[in-house]
N, C-alpha and C. Protein backbone atom coordinates (compact mmCIF):
# COMPACT_ATOMS: atom_id res chain seq x y z
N UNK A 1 0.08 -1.17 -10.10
CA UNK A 1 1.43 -1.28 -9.60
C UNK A 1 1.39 -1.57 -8.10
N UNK A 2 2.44 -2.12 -7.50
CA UNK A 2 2.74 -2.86 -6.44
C UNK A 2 2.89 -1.55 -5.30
N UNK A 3 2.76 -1.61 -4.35
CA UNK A 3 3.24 -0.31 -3.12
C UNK A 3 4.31 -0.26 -3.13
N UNK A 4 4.89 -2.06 -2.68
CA UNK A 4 6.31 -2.57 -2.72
C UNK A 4 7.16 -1.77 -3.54
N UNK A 5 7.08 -2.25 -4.91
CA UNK A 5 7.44 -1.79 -6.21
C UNK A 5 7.44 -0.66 -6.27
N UNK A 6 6.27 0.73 -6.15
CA UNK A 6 6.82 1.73 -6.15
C UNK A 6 7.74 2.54 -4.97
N UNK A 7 7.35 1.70 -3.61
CA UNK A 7 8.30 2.40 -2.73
C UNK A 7 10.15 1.79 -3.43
N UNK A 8 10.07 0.93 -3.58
CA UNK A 8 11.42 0.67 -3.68
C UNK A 8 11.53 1.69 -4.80
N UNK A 9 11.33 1.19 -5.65
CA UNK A 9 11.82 2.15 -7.46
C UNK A 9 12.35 3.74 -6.63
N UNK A 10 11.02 4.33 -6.26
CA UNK A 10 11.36 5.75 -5.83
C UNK A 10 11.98 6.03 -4.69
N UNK A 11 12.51 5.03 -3.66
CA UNK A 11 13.60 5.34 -2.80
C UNK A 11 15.09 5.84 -3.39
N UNK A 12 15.19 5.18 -4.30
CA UNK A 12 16.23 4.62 -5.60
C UNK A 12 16.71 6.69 -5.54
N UNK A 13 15.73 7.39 -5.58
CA UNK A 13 15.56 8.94 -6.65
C UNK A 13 15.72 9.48 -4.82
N UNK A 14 16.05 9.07 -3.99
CA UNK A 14 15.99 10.34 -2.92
C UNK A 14 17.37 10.69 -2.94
N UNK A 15 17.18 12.18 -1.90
CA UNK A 15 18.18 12.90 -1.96
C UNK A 15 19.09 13.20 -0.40
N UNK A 16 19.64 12.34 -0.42
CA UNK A 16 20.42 11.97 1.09
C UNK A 16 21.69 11.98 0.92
N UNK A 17 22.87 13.33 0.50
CA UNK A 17 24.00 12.99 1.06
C UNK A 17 24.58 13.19 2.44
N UNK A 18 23.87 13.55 3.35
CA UNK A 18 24.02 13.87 4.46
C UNK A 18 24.16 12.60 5.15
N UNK A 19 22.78 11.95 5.21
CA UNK A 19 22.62 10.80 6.10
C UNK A 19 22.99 9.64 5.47
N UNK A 20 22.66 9.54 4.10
CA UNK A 20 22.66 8.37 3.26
C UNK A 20 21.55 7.30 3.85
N UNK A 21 20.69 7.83 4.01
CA UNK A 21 19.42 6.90 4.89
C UNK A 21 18.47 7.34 3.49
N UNK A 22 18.32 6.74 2.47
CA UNK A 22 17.00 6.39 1.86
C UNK A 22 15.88 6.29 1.95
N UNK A 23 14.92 7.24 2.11
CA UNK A 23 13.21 6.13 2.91
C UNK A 23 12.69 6.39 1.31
N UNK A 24 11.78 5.59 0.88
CA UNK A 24 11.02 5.92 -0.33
C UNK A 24 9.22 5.43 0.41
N UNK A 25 8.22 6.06 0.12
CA UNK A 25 7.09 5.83 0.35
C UNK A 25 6.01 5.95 -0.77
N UNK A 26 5.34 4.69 -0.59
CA UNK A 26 3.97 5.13 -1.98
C UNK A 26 2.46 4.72 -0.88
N UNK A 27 1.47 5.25 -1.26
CA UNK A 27 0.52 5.74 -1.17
C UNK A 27 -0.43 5.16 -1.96
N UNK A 28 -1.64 4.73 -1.79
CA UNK A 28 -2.84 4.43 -2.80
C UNK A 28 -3.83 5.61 -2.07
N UNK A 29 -4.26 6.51 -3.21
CA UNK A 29 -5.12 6.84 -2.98
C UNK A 29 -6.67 6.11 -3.34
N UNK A 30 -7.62 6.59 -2.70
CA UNK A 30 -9.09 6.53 -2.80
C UNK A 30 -10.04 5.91 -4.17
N UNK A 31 -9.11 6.38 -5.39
CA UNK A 31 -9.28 5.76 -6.50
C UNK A 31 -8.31 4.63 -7.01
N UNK A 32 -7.54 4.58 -6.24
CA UNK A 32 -6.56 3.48 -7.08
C UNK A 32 -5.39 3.70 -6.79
N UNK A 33 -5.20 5.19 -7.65
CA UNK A 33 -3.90 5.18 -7.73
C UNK A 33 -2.97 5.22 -6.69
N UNK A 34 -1.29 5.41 -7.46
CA UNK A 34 -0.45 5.11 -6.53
C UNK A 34 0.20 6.52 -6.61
N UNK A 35 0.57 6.74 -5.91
CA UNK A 35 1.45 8.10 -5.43
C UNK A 35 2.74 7.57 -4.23
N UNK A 36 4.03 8.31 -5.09
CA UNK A 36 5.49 8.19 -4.33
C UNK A 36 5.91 9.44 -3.90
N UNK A 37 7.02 9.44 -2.79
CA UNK A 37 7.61 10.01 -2.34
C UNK A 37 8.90 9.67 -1.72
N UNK A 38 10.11 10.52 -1.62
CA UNK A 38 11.43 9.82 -1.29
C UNK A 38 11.85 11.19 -0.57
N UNK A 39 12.78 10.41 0.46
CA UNK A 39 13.30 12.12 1.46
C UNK A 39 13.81 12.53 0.36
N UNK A 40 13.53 14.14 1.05
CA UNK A 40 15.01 15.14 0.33
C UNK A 40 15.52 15.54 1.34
N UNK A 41 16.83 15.79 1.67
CA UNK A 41 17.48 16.47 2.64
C UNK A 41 18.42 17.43 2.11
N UNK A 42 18.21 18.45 3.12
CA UNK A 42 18.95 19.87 3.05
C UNK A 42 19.96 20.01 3.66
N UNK A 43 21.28 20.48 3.82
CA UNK A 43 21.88 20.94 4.33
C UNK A 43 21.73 21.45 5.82
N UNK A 44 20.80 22.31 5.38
CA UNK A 44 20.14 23.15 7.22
C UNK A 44 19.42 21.81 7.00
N UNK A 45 19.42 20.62 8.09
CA UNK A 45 18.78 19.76 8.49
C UNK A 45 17.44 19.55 8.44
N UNK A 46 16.84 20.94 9.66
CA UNK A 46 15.43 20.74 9.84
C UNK A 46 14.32 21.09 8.29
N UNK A 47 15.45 21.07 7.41
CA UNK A 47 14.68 21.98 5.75
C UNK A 47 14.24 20.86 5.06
N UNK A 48 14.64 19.58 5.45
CA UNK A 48 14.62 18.53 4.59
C UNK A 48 12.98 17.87 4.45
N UNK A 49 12.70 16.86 3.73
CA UNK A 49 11.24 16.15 3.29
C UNK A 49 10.98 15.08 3.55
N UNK A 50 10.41 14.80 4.50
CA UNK A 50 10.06 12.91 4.53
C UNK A 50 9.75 12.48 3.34
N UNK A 51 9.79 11.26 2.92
CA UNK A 51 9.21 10.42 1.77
C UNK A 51 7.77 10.27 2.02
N UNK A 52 7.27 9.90 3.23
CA UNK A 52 5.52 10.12 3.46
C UNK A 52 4.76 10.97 2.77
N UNK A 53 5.67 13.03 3.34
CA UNK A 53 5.33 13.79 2.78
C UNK A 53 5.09 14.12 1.36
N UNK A 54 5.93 13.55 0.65
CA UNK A 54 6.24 13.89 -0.42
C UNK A 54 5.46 12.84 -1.32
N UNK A 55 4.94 11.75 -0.80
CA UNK A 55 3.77 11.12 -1.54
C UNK A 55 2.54 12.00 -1.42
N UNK A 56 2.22 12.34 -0.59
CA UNK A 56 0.98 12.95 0.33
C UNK A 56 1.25 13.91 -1.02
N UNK A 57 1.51 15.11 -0.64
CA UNK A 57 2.02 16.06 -1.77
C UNK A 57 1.43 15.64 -3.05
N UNK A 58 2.16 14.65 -3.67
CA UNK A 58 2.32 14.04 -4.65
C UNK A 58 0.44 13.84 -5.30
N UNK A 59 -0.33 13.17 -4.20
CA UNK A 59 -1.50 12.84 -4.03
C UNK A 59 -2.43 14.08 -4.27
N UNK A 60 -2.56 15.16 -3.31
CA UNK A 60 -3.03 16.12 -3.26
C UNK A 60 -2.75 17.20 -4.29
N UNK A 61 -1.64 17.19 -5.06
CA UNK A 61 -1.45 17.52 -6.30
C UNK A 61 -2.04 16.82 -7.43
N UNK A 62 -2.25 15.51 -7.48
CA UNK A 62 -3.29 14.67 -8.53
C UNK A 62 -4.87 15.36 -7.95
N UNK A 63 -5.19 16.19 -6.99
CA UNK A 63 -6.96 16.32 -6.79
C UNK A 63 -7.06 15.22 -5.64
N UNK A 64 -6.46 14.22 -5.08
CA UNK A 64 -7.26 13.38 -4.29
C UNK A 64 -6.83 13.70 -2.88
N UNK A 65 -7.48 13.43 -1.74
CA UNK A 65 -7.51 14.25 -0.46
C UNK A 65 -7.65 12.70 0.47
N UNK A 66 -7.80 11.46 -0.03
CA UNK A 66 -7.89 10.69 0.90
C UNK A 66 -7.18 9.16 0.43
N UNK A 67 -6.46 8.40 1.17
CA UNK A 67 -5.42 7.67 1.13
C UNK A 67 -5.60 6.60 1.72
N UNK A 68 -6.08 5.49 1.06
CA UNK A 68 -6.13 3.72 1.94
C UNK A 68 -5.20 3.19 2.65
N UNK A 69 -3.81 3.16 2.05
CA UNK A 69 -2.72 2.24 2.23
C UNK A 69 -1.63 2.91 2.09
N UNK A 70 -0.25 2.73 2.44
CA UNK A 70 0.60 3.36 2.76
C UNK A 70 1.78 2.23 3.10
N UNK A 71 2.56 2.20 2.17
CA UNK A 71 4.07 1.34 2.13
C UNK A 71 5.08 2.59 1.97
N UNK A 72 6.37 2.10 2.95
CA UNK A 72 7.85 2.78 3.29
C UNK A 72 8.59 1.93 3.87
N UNK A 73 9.46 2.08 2.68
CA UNK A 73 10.84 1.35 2.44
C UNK A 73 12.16 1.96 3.01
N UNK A 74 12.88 1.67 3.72
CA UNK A 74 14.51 1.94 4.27
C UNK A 74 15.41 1.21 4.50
N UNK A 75 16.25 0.76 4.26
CA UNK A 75 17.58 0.26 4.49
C UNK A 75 18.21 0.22 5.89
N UNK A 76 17.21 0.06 6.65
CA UNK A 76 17.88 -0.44 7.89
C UNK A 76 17.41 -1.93 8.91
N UNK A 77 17.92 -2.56 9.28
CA UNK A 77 17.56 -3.69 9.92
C UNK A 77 16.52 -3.83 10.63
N UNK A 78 15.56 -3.07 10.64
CA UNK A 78 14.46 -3.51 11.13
C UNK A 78 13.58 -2.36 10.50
N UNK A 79 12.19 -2.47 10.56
CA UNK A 79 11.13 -2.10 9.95
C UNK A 79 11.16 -0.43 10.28
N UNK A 80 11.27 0.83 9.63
CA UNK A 80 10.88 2.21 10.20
C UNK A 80 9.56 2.56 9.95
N UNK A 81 9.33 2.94 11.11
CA UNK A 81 8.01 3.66 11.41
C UNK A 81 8.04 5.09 10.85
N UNK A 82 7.12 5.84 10.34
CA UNK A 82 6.86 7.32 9.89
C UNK A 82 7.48 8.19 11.12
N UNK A 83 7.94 8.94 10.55
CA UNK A 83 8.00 9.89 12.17
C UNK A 83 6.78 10.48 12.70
N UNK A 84 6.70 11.13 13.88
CA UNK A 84 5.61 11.73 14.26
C UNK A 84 5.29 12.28 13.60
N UNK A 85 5.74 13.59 12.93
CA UNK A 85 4.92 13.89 12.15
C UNK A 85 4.35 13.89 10.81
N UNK A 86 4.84 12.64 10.34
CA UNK A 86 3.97 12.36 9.12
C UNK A 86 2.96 11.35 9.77
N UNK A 87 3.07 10.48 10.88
CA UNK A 87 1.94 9.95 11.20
C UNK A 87 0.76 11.10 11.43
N UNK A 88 0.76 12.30 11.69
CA UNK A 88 0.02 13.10 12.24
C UNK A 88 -0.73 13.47 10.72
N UNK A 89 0.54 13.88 9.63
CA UNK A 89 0.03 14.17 8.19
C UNK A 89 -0.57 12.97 7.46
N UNK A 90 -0.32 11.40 7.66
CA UNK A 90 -0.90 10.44 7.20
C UNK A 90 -2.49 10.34 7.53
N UNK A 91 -2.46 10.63 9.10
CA UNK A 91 -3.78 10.81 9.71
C UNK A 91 -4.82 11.62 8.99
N UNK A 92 -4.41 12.69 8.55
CA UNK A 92 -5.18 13.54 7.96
C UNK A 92 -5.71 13.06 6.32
N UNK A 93 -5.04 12.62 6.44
CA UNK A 93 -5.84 11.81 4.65
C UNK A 93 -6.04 10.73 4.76
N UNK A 94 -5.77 9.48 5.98
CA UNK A 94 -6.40 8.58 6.14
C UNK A 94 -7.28 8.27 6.92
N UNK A 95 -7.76 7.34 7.63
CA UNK A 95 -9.20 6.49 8.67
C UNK A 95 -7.69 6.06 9.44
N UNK A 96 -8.34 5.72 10.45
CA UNK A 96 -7.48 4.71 11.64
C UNK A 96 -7.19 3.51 11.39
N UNK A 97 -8.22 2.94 10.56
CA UNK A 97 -8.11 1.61 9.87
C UNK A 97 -6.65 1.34 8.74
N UNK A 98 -6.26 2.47 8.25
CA UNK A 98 -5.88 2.51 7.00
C UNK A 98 -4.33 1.73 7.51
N UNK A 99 -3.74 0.54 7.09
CA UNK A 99 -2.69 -0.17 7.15
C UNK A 99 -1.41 0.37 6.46
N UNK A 100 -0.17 0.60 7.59
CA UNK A 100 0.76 1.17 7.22
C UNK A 100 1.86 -0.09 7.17
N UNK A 101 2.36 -0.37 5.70
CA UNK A 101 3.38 -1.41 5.89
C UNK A 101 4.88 -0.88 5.97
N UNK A 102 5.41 -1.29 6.85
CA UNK A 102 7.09 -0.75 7.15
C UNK A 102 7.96 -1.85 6.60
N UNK A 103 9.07 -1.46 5.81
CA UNK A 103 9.93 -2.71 5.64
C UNK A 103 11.22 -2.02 5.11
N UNK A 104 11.93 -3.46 5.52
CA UNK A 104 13.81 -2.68 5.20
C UNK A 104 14.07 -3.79 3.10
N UNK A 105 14.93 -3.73 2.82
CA UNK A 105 15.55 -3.72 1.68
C UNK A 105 15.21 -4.94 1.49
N UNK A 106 15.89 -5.72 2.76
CA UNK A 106 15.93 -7.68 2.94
C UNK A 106 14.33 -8.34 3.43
N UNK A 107 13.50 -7.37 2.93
CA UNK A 107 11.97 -8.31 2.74
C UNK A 107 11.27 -8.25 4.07
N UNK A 108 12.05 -7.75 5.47
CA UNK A 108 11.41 -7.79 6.41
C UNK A 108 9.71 -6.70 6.53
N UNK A 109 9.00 -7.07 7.47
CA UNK A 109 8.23 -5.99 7.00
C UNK A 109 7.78 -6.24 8.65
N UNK A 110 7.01 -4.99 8.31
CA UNK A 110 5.60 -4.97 9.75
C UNK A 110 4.05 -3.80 9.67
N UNK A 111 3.25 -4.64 9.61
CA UNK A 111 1.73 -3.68 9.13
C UNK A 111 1.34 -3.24 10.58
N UNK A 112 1.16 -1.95 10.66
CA UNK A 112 0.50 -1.48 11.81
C UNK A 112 -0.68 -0.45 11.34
N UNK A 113 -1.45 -0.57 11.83
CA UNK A 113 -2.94 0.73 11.13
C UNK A 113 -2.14 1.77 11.95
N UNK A 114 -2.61 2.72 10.93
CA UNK A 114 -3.02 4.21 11.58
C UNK A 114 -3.07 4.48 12.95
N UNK A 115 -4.39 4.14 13.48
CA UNK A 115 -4.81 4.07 14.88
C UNK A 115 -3.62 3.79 15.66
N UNK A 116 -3.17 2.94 15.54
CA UNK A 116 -1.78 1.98 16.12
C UNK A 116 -0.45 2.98 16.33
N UNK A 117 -0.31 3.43 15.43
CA UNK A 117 0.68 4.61 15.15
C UNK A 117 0.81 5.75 15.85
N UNK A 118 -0.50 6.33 15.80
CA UNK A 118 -0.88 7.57 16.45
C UNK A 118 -1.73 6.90 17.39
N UNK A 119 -2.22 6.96 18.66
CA UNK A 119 -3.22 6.76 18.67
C UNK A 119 -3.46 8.15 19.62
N UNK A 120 -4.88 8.24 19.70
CA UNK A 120 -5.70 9.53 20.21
C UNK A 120 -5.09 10.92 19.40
N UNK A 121 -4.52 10.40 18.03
CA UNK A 121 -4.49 11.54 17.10
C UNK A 121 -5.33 12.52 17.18
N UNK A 122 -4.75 14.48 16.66
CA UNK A 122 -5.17 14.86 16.73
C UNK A 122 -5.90 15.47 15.70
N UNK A 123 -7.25 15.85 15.72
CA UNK A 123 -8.31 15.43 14.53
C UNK A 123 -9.14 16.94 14.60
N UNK A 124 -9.85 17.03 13.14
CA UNK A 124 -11.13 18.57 13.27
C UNK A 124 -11.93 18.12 14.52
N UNK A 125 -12.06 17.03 15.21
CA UNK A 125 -12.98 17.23 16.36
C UNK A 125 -12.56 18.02 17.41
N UNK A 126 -11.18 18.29 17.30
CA UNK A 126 -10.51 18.48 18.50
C UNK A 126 -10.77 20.48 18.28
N UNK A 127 -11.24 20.76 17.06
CA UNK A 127 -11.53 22.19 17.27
C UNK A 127 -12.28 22.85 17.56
N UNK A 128 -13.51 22.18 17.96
CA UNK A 128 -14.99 22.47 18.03
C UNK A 128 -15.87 22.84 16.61
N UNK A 129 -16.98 23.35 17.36
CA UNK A 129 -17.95 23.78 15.90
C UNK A 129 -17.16 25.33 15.26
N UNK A 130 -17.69 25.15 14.03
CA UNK A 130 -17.55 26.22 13.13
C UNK A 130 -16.03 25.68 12.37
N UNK A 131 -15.53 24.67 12.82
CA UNK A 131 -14.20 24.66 12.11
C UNK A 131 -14.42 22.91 11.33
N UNK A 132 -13.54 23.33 10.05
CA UNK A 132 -13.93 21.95 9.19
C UNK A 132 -15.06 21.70 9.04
């Protein structure tokens, strides 16, 4: 299956009456597969779920811990970037290399790696020995 294809399908299933902002995100993990995620939003605001997250989730609930590629879909006129902190949570299951494609409804898109996103992310090096 397509990234495209599953980000759109599962944007379709998020839960936004607040904002009415849609993001849907899918994921390939390490073996293949594809893993989705779509916001949920809460009421109390800060309670709500990125769509990133909720692939990630999604992933790490199948057993797999590491993630190639990464497509997210939204409905707004130009391409959205992850927020900080799912770039920080993307980081952690991906390489710097790993290509994040952004795109709105009308086909626009934009690929930026990892690295690009975050850069000088923060990583197990940053804890010293004995940790990770």
């Amino acid at each position: 299956m397509s990234l495209e294809k599953a980000a759109r399908d599962v944007r379709d299933n998020a839960y936004a009456p607040y904002s009415e902002f849609r993001v849907g995100a899918a994921i390939r993990g390490e073996s293949g597969a594809v893993y989705t995620g779509c916001n949920v939003e809460n009421v109390a605001y800060p309670e709500g779920t990125c769509a990133e997250a909720g692939a990630i989730a999604a992933m790490v609930a199948a057993g797999e811990t590491r993630l190639t590629e990464v497509y997210v879909i939204a409905d707004s006129p130009h391409p959205v970037t992850p927020c900080g902190g799912c770039r920080q949570k993307l980081a952690e299951f991906g390489t710097g290399d790993v290509v994040v494609t952004m795109a709105t409804l009308d086909g626009m898109t934009e690929a930026m790696t990892l690295a690009e996103l975050l850069p000088g992310a923060f990583g197990r090096h940053h804890l010293g020995e004995g940790h990770g």
